[in-house]
Protein backbone atom coordinates (compact mmCIF):
# COMPACT_ATOMS: atom_id res chain seq x y z
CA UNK A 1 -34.22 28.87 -20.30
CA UNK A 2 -35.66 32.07 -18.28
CA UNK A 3 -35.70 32.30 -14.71
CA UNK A 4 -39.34 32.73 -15.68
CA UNK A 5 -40.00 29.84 -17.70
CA UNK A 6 -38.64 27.66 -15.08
CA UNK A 7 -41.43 29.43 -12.40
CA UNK A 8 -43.93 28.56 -14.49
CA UNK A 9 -42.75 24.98 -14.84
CA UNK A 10 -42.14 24.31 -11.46
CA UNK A 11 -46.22 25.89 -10.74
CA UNK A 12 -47.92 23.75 -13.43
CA UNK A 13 -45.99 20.45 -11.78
CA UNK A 14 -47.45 22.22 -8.42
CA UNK A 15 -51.01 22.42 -9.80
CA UNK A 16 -50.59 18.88 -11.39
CA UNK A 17 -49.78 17.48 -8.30
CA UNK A 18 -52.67 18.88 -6.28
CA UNK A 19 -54.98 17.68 -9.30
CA UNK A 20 -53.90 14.07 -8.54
CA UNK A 21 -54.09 14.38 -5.11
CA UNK A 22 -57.42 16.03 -5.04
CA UNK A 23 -58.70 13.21 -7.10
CA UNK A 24 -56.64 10.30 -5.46
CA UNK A 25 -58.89 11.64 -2.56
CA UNK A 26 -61.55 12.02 -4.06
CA UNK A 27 -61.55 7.97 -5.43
CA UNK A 28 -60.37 6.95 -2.21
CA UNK A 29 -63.26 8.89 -0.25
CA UNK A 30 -65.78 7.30 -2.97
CA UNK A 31 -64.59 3.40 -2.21
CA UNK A 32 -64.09 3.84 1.14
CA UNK A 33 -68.15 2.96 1.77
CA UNK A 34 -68.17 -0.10 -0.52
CA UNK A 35 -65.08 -1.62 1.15
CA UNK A 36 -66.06 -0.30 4.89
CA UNK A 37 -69.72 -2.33 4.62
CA UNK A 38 -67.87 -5.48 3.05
CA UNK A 39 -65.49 -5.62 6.20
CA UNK A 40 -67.56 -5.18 8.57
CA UNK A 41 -69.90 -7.98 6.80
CA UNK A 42 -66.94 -10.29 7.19
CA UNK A 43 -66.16 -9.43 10.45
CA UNK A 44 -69.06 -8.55 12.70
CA UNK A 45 -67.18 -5.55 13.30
CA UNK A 46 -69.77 -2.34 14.18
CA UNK A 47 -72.66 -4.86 14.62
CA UNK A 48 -73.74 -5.40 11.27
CA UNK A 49 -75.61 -8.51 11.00
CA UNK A 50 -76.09 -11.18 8.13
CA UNK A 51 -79.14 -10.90 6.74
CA UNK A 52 -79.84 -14.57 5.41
CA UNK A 53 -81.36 -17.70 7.35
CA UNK A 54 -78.84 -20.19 8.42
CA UNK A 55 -80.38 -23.81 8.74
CA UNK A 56 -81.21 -24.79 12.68
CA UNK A 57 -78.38 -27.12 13.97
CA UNK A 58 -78.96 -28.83 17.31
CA UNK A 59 -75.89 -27.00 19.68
CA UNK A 60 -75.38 -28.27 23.00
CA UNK A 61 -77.23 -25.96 25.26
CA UNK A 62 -75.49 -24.09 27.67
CA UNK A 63 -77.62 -24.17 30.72
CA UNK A 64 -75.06 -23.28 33.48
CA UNK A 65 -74.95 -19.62 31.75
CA UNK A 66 -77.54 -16.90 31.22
CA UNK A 67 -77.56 -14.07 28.45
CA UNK A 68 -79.48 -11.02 28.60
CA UNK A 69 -80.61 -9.83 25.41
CA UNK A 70 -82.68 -6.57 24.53
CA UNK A 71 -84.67 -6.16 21.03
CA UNK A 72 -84.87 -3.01 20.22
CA UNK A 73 -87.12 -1.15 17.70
CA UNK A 74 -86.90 1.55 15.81
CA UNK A 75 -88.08 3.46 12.84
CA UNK A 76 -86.71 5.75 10.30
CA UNK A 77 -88.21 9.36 10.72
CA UNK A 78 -90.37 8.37 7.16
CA UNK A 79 -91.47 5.46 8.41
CA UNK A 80 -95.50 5.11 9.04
CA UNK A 81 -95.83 2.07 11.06
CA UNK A 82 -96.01 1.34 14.24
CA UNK A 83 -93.32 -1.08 15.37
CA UNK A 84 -92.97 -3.19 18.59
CA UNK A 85 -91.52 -6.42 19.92
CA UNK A 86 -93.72 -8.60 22.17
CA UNK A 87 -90.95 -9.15 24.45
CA UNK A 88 -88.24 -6.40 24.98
CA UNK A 89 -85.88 -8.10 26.77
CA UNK A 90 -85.27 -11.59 27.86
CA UNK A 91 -82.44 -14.00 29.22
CA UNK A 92 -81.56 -16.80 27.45
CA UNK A 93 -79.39 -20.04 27.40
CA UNK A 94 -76.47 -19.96 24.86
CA UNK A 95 -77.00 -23.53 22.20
CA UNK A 96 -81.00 -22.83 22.90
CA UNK A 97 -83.55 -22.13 20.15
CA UNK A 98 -85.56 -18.85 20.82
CA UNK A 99 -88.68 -17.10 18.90
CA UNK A 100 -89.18 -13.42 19.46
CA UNK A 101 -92.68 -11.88 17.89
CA UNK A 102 -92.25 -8.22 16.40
CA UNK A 103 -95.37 -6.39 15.03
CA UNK A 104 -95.77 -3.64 12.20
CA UNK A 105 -98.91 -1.63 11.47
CA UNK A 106 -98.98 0.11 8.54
CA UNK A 107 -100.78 3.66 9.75
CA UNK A 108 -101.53 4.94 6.14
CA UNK A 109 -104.33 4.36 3.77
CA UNK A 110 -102.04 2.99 0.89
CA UNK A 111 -99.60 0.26 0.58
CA UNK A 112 -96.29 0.47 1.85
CA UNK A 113 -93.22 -1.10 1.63
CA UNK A 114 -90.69 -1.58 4.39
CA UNK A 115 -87.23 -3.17 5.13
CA UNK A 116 -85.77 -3.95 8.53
CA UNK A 117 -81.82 -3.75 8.84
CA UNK A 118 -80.46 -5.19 11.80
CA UNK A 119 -77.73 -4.28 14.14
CA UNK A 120 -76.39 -6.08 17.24
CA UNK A 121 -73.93 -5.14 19.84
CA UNK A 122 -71.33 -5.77 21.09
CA UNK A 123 -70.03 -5.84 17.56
CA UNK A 124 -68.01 -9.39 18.70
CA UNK A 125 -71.52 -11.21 19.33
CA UNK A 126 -72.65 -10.49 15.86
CA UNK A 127 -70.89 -13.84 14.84
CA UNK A 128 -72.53 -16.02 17.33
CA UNK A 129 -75.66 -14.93 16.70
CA UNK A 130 -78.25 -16.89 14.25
CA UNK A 131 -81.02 -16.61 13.02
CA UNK A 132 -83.09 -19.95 10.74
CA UNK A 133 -85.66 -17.08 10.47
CA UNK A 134 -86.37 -13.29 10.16
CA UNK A 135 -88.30 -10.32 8.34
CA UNK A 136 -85.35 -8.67 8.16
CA UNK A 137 -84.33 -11.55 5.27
CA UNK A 138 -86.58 -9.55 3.00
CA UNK A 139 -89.00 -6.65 2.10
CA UNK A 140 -92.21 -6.16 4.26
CA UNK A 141 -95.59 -5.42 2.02
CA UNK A 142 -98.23 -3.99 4.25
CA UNK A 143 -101.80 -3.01 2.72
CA UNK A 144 -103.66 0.14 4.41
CA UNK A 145 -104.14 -0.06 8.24
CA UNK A 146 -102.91 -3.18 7.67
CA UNK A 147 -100.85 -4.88 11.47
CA UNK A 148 -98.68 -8.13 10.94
CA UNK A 149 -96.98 -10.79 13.00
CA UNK A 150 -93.60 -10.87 12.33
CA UNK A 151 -91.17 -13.78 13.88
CA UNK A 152 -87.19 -13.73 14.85
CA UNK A 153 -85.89 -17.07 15.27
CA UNK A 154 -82.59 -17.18 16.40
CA UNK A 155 -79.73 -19.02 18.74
CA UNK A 156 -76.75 -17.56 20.22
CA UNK A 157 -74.24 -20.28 19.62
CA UNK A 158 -72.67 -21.98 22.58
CA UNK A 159 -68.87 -20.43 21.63
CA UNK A 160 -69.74 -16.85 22.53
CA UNK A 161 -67.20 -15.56 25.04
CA UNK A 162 -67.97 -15.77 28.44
CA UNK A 163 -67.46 -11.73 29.19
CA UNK A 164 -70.26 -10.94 27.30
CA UNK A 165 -73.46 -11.31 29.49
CA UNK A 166 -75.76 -8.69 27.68
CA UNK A 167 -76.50 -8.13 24.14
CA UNK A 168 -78.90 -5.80 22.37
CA UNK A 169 -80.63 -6.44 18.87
CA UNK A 170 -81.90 -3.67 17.24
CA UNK A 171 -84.15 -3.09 14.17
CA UNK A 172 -84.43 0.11 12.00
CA UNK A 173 -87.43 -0.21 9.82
CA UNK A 174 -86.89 1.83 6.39
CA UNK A 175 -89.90 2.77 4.16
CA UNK A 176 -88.86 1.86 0.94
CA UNK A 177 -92.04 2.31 -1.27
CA UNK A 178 -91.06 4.97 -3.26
CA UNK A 179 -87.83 2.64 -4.32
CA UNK A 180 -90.11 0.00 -6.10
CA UNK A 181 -92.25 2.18 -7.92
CA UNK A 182 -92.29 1.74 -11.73
């Protein structure tokens, strides 16, 4: 064998290699998302919150300690509505039922669709929190011009720990209409 054949050998393992690297990469970079949004589901970890009703258990309220929470709203950039909370912050008792009222207005002359996604921080309360009731469970149908009541019902549960004294819930309301069209 050539000193020349055994070049050329040891540059196609060379380019071999950096094929399965660029692709083990690749894959990697392309499951990363999937797995990323699955832990943090799990965990509460970068404030990602459940988005399904839990039923309403009666929790021993904690009335010795007081919780400020913030709801926040906001919209993406494509978003027509106007979006608001009827109460933007408020301090409550951990093990105590609350109901907070958010409002859309659709500010088009056709039907829209929107979804809410929640976030909460710190990322630890995101477990503690609860909610029996939400429009973030599911998609929001507004008509033209059309302005809705929309409820959070929700309890912090007694077992949150004691550093945290302020909390922040946040909505981002996505226009989805285009998604759902035939």
């Amino acid at each position: 064998m050539s000193h020349q054949d055994t070049e050329s050998k040891k540059h196609g393992r060379l380019v071999w290699s950096i094929v399965f690297v660029a692709l083990a990469m690749f894959g990697f970079g392309f499951a990363l998302a999937p797995f990323y949004s699955l832990f943090c589901e799990i965990t509460g970890l970068n404030g990602k919150v459940r988005t399904e009703a839990v039923e309403e258990v009666a929790y021993d309220v904690d009335a010795s300690r007081e919780i400020t929470i913030e709801f926040i709203t906001e919209l993406n950039e494509r978003m027509p509505l106007a979006f608001s909370v009827e109460t933007p912050k408020m301090k409550i008792h951990p093990g105590q039922y609350y109901t907070v009222k958010f409002y859309g207005e659709n500010l088009t002359d056709r039907p829209m669709l929107g979804r809410a996604i929640p976030s909460i921080t710190p990322g630890t309360a995101t477990a503690y929190l609860k909610k029996t009731e939400c429009f973030c469970f599911s998609e929001q149908k507004f008509e033209p011009h059309q302005r809705r009541e929309m409820p959070v019902r929700f309890v912090i549960e007694p077992g949150l720990p004691k550093d945290i004294k302020e909390m922040a819930l946040s909505y981002t309301f996505f226009d989805i209409s285009s998604s759902q069209k035939d």
